[in-house]
PDB file of N, CA and C in Angstrom:
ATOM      1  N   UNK A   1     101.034  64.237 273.354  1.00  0.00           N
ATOM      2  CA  UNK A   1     101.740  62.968 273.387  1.00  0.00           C
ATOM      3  C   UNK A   1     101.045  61.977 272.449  1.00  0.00           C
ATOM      4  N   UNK A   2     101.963  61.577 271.663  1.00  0.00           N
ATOM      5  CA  UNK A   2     101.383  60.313 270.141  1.00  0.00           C
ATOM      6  C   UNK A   2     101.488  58.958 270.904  1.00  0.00           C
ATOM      7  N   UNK A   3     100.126  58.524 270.828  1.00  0.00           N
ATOM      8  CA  UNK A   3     100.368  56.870 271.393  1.00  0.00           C
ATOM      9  C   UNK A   3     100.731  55.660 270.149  1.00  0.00           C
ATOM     10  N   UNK A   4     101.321  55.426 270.438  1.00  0.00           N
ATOM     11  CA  UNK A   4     101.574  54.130 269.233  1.00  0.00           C
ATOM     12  C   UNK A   4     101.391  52.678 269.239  1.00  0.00           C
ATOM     13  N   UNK A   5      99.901  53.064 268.838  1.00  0.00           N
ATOM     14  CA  UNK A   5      98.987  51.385 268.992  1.00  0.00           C
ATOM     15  C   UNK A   5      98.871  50.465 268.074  1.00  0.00           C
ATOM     16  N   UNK A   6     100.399  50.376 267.262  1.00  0.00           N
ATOM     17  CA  UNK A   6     100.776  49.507 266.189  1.00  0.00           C
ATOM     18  C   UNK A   6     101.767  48.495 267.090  1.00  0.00           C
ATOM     19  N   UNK A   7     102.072  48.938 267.954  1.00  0.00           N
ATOM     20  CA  UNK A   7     103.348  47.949 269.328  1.00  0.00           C
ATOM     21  C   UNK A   7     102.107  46.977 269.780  1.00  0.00           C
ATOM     22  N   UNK A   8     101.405  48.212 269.836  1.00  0.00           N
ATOM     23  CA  UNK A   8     100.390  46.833 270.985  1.00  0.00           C
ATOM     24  C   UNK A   8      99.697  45.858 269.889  1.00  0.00           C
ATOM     25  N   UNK A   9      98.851  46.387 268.929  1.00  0.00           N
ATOM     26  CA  UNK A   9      98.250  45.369 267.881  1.00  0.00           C
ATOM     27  C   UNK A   9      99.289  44.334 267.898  1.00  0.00           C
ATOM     28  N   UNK A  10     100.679  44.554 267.188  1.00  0.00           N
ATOM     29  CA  UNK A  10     101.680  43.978 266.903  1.00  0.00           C
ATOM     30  C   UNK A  10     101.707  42.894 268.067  1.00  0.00           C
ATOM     31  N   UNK A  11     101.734  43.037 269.041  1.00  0.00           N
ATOM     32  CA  UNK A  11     101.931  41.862 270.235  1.00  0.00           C
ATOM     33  C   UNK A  11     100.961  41.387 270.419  1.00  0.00           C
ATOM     34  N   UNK A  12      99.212  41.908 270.293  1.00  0.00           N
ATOM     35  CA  UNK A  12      98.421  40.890 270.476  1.00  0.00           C
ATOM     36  C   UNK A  12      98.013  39.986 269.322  1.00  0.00           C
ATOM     37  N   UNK A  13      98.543  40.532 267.698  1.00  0.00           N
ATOM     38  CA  UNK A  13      98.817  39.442 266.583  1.00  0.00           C
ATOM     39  C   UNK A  13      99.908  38.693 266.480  1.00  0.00           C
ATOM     40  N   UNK A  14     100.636  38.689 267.616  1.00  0.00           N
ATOM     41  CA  UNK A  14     101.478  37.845 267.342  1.00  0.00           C
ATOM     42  C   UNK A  14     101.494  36.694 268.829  1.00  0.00           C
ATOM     43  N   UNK A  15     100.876  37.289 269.835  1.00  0.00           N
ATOM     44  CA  UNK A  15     100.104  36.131 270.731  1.00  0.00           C
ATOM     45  C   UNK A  15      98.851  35.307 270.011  1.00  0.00           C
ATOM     46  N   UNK A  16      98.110  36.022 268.421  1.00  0.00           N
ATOM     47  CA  UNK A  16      97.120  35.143 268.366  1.00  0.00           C
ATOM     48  C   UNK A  16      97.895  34.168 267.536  1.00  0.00           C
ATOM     49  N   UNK A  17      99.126  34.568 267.288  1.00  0.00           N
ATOM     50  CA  UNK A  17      99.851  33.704 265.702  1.00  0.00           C
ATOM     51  C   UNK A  17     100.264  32.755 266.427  1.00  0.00           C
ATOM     52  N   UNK A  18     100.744  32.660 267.333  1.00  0.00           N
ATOM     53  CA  UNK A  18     101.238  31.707 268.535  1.00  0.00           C
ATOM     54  C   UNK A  18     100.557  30.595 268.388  1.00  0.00           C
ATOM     55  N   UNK A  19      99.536  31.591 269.394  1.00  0.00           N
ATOM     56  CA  UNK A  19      98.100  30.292 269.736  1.00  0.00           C
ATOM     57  C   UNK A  19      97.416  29.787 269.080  1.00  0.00           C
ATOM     58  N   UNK A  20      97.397  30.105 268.085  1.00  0.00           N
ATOM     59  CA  UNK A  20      96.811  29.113 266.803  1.00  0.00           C
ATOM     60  C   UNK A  20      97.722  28.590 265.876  1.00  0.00           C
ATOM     61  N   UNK A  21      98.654  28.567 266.412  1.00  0.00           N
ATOM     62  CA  UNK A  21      99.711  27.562 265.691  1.00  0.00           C
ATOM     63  C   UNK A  21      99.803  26.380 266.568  1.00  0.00           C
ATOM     64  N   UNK A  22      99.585  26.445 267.737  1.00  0.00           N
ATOM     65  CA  UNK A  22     100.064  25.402 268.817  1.00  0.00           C
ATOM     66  C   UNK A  22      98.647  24.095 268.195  1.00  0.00           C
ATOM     67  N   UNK A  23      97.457  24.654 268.650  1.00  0.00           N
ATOM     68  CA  UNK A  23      96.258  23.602 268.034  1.00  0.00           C
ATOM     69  C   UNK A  23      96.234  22.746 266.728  1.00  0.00           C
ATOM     70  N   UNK A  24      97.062  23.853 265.806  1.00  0.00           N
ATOM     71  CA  UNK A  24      97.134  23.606 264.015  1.00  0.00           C
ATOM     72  C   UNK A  24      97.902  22.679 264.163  1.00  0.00           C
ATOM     73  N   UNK A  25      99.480  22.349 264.884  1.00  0.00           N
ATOM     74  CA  UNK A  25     100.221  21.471 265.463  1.00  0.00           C
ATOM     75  C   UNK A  25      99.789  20.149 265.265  1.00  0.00           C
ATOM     76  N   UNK A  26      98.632  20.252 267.015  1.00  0.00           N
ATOM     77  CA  UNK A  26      98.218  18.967 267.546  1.00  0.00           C
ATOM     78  C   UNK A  26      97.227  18.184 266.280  1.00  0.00           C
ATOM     79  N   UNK A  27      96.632  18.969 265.865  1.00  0.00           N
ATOM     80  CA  UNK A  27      95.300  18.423 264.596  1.00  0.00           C
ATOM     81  C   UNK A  27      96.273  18.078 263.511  1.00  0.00           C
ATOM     82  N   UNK A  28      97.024  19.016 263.237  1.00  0.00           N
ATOM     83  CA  UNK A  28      97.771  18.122 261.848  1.00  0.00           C
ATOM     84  C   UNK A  28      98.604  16.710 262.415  1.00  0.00           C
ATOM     85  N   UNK A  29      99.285  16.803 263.763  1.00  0.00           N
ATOM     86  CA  UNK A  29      99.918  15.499 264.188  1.00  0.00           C
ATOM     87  C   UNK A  29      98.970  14.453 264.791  1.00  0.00           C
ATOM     88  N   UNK A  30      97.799  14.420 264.360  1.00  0.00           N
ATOM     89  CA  UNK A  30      96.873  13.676 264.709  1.00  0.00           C
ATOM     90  C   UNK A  30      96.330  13.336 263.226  1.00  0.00           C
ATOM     91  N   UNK A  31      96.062  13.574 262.556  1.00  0.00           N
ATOM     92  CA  UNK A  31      95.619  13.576 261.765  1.00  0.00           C
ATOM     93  C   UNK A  31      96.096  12.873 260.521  1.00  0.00           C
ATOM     94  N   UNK A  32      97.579  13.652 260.319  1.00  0.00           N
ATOM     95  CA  UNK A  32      98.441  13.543 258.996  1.00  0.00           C
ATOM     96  C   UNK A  32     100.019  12.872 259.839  1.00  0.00           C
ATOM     97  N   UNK A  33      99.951  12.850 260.825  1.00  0.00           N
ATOM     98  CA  UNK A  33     101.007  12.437 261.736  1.00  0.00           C
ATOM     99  C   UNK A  33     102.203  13.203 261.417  1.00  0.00           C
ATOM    100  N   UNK A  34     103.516  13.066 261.369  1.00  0.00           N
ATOM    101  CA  UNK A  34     104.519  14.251 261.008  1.00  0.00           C
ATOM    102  C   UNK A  34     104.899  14.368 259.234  1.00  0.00           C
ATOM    103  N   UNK A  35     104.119  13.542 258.424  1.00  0.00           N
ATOM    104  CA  UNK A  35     104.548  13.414 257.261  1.00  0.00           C
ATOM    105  C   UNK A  35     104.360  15.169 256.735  1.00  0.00           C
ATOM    106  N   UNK A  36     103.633  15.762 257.011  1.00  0.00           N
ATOM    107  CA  UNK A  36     103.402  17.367 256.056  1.00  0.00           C
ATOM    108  C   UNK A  36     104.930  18.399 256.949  1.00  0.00           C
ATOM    109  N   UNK A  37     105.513  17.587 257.525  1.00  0.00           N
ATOM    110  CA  UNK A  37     106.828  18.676 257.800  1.00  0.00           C
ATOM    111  C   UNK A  37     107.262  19.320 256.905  1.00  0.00           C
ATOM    112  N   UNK A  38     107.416  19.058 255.929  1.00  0.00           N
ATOM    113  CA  UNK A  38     107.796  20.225 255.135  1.00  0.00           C
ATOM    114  C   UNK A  38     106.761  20.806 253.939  1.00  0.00           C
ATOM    115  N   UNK A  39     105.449  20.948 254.309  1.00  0.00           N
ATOM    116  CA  UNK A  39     104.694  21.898 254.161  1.00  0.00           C
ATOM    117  C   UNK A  39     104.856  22.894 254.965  1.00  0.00           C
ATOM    118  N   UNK A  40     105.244  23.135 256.157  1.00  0.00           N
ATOM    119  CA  UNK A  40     105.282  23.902 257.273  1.00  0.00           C
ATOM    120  C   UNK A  40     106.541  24.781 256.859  1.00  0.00           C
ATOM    121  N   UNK A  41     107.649  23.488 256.473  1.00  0.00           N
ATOM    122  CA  UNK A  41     108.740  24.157 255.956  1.00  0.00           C
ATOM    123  C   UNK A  41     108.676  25.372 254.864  1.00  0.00           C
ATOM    124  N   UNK A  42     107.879  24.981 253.514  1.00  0.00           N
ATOM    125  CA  UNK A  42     107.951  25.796 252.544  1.00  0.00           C
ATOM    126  C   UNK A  42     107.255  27.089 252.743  1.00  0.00           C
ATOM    127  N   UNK A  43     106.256  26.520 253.871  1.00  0.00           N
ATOM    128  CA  UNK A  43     105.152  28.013 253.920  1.00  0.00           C
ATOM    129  C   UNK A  43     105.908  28.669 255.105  1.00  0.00           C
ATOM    130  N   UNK A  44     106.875  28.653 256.068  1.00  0.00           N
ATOM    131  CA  UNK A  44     107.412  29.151 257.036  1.00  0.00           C
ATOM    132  C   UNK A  44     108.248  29.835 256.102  1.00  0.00           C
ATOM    133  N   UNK A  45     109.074  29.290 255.398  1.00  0.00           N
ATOM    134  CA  UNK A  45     110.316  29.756 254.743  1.00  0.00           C
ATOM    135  C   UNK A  45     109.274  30.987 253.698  1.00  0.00           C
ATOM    136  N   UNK A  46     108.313  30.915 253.181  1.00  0.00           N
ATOM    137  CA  UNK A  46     108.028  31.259 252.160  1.00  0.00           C
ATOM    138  C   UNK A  46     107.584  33.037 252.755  1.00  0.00           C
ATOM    139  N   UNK A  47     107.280  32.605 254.124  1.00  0.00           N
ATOM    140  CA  UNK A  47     106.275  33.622 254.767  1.00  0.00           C
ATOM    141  C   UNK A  47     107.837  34.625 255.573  1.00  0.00           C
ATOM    142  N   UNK A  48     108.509  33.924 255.480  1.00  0.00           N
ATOM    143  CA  UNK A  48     109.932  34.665 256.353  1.00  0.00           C
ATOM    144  C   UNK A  48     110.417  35.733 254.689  1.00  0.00           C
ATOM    145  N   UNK A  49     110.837  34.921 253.509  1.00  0.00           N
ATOM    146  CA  UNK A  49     111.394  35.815 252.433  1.00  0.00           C
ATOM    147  C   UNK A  49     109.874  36.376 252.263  1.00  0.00           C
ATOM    148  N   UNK A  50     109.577  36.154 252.431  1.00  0.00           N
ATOM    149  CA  UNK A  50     108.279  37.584 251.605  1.00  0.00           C
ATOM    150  C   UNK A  50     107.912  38.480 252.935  1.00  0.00           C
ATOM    151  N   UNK A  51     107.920  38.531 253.998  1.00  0.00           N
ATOM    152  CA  UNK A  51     108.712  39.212 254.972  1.00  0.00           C
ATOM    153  C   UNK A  51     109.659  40.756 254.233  1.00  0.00           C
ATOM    154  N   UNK A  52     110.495  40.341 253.874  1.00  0.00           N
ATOM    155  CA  UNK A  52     111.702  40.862 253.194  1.00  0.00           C
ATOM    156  C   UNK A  52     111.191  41.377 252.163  1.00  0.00           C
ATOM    157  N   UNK A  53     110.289  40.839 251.474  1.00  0.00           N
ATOM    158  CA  UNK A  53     109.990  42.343 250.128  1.00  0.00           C
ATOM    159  C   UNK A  53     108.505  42.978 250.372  1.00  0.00           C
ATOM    160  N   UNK A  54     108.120  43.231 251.722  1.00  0.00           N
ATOM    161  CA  UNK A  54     106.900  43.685 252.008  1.00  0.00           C
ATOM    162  C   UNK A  54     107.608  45.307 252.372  1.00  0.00           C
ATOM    163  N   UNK A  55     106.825  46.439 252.215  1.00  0.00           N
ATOM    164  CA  UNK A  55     107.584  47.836 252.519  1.00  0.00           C
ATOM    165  C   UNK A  55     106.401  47.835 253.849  1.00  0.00           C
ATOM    166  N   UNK A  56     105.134  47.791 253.609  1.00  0.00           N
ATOM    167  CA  UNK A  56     104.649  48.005 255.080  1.00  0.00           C
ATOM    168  C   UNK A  56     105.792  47.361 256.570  1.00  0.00           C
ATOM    169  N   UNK A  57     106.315  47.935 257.569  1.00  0.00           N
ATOM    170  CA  UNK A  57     106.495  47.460 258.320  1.00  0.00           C
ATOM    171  C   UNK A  57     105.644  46.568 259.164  1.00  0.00           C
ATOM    172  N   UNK A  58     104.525  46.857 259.302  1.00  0.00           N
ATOM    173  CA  UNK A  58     103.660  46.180 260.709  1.00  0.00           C
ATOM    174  C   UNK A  58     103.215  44.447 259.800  1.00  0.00           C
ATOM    175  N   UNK A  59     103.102  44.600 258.708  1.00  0.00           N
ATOM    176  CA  UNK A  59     102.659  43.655 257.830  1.00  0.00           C
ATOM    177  C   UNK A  59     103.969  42.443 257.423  1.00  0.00           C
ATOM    178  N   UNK A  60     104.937  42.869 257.010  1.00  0.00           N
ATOM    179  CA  UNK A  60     106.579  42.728 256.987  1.00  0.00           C
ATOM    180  C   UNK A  60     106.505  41.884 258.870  1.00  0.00           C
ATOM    181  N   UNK A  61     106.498  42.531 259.579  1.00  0.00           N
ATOM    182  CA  UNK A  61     106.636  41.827 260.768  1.00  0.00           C
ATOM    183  C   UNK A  61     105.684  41.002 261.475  1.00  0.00           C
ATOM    184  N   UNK A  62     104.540  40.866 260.722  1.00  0.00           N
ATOM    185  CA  UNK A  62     103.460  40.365 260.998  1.00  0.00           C
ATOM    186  C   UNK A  62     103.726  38.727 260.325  1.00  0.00           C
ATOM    187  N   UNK A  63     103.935  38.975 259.165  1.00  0.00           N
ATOM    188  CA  UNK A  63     104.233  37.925 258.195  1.00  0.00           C
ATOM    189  C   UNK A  63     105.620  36.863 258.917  1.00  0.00           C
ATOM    190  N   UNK A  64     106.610  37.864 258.794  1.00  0.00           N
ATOM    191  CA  UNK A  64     107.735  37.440 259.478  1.00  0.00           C
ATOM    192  C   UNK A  64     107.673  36.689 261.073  1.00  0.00           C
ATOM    193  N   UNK A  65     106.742  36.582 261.676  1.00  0.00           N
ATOM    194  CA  UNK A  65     105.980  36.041 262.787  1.00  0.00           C
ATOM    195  C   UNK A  65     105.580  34.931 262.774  1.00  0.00           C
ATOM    196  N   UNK A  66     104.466  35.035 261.496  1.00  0.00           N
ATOM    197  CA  UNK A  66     104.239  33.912 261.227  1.00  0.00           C
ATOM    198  C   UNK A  66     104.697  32.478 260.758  1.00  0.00           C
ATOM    199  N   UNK A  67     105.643  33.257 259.604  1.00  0.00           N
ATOM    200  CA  UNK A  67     106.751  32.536 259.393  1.00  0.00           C
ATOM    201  C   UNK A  67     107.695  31.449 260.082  1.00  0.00           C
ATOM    202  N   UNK A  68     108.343  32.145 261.193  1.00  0.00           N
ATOM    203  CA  UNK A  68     108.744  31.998 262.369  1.00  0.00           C
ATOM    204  C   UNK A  68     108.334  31.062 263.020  1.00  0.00           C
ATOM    205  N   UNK A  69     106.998  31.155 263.202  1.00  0.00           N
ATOM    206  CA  UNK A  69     105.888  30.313 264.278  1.00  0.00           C
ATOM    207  C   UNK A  69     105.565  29.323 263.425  1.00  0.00           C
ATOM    208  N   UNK A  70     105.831  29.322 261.873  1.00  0.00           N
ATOM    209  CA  UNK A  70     105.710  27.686 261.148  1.00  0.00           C
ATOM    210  C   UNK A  70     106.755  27.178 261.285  1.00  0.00           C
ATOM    211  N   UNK A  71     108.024  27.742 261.315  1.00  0.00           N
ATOM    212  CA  UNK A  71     109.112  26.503 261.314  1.00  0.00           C
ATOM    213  C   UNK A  71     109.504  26.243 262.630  1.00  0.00           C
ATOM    214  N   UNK A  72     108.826  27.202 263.883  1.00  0.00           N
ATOM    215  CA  UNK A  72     109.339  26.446 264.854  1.00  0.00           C
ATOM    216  C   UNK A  72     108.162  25.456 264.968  1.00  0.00           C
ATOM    217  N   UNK A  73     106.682  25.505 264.180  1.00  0.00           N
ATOM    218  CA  UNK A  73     106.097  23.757 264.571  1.00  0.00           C
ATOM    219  C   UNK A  73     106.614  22.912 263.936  1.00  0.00           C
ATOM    220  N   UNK A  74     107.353  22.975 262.904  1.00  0.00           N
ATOM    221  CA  UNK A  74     108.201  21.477 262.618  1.00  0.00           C
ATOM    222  C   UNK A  74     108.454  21.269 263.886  1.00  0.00           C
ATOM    223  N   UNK A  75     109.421  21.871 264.793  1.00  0.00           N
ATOM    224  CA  UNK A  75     109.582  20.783 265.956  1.00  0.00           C
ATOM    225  C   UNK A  75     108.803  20.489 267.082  1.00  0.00           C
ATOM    226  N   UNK A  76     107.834  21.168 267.119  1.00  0.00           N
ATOM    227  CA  UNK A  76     107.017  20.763 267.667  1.00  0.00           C
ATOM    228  C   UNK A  76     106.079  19.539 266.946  1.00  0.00           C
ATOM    229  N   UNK A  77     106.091  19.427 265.645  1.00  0.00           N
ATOM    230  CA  UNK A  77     105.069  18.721 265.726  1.00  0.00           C
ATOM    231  C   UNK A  77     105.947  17.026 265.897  1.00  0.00           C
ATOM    232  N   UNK A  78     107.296  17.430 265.797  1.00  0.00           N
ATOM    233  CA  UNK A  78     107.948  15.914 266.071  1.00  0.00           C
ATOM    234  C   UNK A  78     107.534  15.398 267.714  1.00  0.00           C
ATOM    235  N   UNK A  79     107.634  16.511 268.459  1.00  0.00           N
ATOM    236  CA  UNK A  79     107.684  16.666 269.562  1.00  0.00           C
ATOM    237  C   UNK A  79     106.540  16.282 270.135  1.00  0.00           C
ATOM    238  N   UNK A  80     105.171  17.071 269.078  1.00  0.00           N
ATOM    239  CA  UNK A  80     103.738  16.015 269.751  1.00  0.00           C
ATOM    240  C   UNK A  80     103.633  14.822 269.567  1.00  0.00           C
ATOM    241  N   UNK A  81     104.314  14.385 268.585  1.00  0.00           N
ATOM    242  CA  UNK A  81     104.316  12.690 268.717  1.00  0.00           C
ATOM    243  C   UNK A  81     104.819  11.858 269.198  1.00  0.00           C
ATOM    244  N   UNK A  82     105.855  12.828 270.070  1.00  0.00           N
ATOM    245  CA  UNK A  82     106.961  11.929 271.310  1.00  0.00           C
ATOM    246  C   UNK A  82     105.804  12.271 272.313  1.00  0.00           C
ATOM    247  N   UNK A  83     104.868  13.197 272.178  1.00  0.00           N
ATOM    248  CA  UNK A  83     103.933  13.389 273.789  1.00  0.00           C
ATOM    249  C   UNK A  83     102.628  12.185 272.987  1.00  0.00           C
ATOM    250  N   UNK A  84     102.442  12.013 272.363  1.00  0.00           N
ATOM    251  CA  UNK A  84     101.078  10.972 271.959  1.00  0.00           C
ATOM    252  C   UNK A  84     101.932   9.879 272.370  1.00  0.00           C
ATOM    253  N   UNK A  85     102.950   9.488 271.733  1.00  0.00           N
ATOM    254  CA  UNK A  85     103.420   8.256 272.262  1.00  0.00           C
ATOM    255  C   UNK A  85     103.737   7.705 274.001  1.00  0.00           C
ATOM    256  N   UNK A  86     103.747   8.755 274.433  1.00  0.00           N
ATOM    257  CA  UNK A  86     104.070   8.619 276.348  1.00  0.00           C
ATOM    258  C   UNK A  86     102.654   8.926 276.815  1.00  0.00           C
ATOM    259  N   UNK A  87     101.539   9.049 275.554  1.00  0.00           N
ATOM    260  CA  UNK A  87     100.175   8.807 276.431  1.00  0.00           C
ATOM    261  C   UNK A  87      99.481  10.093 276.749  1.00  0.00           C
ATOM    262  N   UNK A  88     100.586  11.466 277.105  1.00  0.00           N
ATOM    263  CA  UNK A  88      99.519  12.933 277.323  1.00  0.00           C
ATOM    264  C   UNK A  88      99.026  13.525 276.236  1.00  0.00           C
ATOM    265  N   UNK A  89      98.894  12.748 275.010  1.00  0.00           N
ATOM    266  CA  UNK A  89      97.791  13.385 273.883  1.00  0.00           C
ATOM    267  C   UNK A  89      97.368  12.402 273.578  1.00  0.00           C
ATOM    268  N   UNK A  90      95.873  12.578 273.332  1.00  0.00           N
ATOM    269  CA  UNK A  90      95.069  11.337 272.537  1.00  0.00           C
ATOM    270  C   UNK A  90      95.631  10.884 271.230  1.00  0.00           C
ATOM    271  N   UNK A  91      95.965   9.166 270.937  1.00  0.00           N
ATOM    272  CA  UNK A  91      96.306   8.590 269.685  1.00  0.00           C
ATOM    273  C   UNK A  91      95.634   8.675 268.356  1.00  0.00           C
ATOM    274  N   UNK A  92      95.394   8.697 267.041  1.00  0.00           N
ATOM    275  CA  UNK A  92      94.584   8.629 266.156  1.00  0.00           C
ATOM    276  C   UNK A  92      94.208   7.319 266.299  1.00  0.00           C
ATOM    277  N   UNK A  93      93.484   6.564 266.694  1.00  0.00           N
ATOM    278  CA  UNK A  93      93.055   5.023 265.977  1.00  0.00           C
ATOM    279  C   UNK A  93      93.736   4.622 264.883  1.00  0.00           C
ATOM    280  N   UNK A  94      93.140   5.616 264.039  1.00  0.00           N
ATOM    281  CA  UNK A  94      93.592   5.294 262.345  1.00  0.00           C
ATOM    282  C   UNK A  94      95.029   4.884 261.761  1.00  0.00           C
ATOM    283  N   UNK A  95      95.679   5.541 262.994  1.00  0.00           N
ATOM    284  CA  UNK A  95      97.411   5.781 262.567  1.00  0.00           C
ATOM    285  C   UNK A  95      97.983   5.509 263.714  1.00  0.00           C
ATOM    286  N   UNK A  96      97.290   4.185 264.081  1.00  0.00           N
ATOM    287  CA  UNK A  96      98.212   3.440 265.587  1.00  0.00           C
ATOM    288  C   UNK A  96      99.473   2.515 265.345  1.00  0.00           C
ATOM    289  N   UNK A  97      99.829   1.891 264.030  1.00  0.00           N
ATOM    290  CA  UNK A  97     100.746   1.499 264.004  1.00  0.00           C
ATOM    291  C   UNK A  97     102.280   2.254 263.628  1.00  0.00           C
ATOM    292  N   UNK A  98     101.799   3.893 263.523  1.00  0.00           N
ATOM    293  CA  UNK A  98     102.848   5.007 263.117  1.00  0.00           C
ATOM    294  C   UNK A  98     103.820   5.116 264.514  1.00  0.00           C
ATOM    295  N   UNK A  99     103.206   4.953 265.499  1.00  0.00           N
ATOM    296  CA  UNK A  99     103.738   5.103 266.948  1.00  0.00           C
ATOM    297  C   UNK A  99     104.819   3.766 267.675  1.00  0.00           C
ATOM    298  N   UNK A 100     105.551   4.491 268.446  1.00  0.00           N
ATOM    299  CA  UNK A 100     106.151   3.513 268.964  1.00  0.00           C
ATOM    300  C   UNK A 100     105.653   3.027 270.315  1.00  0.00           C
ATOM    301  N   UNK A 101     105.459   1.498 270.582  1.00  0.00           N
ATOM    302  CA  UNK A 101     105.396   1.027 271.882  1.00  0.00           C
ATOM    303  C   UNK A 101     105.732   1.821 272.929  1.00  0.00           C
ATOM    304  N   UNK A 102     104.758   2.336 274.113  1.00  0.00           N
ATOM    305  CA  UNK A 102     106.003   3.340 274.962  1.00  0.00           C
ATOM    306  C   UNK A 102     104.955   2.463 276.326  1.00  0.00           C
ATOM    307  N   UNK A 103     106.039   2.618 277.368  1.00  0.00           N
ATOM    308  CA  UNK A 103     105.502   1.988 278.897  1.00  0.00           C
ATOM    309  C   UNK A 103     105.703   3.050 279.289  1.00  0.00           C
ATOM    310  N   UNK A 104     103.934   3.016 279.856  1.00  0.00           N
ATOM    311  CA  UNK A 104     103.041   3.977 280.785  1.00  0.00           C
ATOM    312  C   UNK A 104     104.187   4.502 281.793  1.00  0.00           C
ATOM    313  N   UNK A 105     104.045   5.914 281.726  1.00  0.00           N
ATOM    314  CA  UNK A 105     104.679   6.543 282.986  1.00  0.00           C
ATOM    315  C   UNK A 105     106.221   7.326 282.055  1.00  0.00           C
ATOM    316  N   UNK A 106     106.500   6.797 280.977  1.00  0.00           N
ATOM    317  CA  UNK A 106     107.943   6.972 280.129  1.00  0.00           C
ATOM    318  C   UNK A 106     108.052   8.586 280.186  1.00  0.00           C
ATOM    319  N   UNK A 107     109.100   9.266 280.752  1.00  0.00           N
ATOM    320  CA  UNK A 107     109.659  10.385 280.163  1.00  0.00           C
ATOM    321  C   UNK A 107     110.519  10.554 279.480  1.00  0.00           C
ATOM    322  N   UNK A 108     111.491  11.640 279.177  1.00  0.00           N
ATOM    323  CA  UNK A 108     112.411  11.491 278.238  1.00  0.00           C
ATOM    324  C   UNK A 108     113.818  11.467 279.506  1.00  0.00           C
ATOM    325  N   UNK A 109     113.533  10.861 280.734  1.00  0.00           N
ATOM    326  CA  UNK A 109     114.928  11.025 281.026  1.00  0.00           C
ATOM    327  C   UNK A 109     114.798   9.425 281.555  1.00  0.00           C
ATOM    328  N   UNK A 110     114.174   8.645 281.014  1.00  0.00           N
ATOM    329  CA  UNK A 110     114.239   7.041 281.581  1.00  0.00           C
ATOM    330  C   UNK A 110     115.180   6.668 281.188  1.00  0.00           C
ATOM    331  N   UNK A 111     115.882   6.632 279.286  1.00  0.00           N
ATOM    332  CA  UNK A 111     117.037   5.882 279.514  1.00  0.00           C
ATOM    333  C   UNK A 111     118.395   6.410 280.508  1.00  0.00           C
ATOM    334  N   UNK A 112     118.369   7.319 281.096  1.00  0.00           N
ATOM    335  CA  UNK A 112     118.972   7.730 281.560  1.00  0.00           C
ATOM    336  C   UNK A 112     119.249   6.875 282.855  1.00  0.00           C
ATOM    337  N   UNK A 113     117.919   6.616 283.797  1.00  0.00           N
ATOM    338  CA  UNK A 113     117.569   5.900 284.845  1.00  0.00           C
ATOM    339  C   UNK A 113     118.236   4.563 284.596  1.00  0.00           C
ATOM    340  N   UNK A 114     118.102   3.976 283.501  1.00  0.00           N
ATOM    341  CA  UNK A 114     117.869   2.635 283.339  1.00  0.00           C
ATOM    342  C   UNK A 114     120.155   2.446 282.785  1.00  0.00           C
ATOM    343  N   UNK A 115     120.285   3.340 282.613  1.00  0.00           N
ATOM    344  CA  UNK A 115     121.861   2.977 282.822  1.00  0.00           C
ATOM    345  C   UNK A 115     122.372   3.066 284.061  1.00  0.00           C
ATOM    346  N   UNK A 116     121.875   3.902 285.293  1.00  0.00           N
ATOM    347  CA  UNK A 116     122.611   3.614 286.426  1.00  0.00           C
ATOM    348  C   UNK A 116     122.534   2.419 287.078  1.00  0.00           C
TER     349      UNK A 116
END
């Protein structure tokens, strides 16, 4: 019986592609705030077509992962700055006037509250 320990590599490089995209996220939206969105863009997009002319499979899907996991932090990284602004991520000092005013406690379903 042939074991095939390219499935498993494959899933634990693509749990590490994950998890080190989520941190790369928070530090660039701290840092550079959401202005490099489309750095994320070109290198997501760039890493998805070259995907497509790789013949290794495991590498081809490795890439294609990564890819993947850059353009879905564009929305995340809009998304960490709707969580810095409601207070559950630390602010930059440097780049406090990039943020909007938000009252302590704000989720995203207050205006909702505040029309009934």
């Amino acid at each position: 019986m042939d074991l095939n320990f390219k499935s498993v590599l494959l899933a634990i490089f693509t749990f590490l592609i994950i998890g080190l995209c989520h941190p790369l996220v928070i530090k660039t939206e701290y840092y550079f705030g959401t202005r490099p969105w489309w750095i994320w863009l070109i290198c997501g997009l760039a890493a998805v077509v070259g995907a497509l002319f790789v013949a290794d499979d495991f590498i081809s899907t490795l890439l294609a992962v990564f890819g993947a996991s850059l353009l879905w932090g564009i929305g995340e990284l809009f998304s960490q700055k709707k969580r810095v602004e409601r207070g559950w991520f630390p602010m930059n000092p440097k780049r406090k006037n990039e943020y909007r005013p938000s009252v302590e406690g704000t989720d995203s379903h207050s205006d909702e509250k505040e029309e009934r």
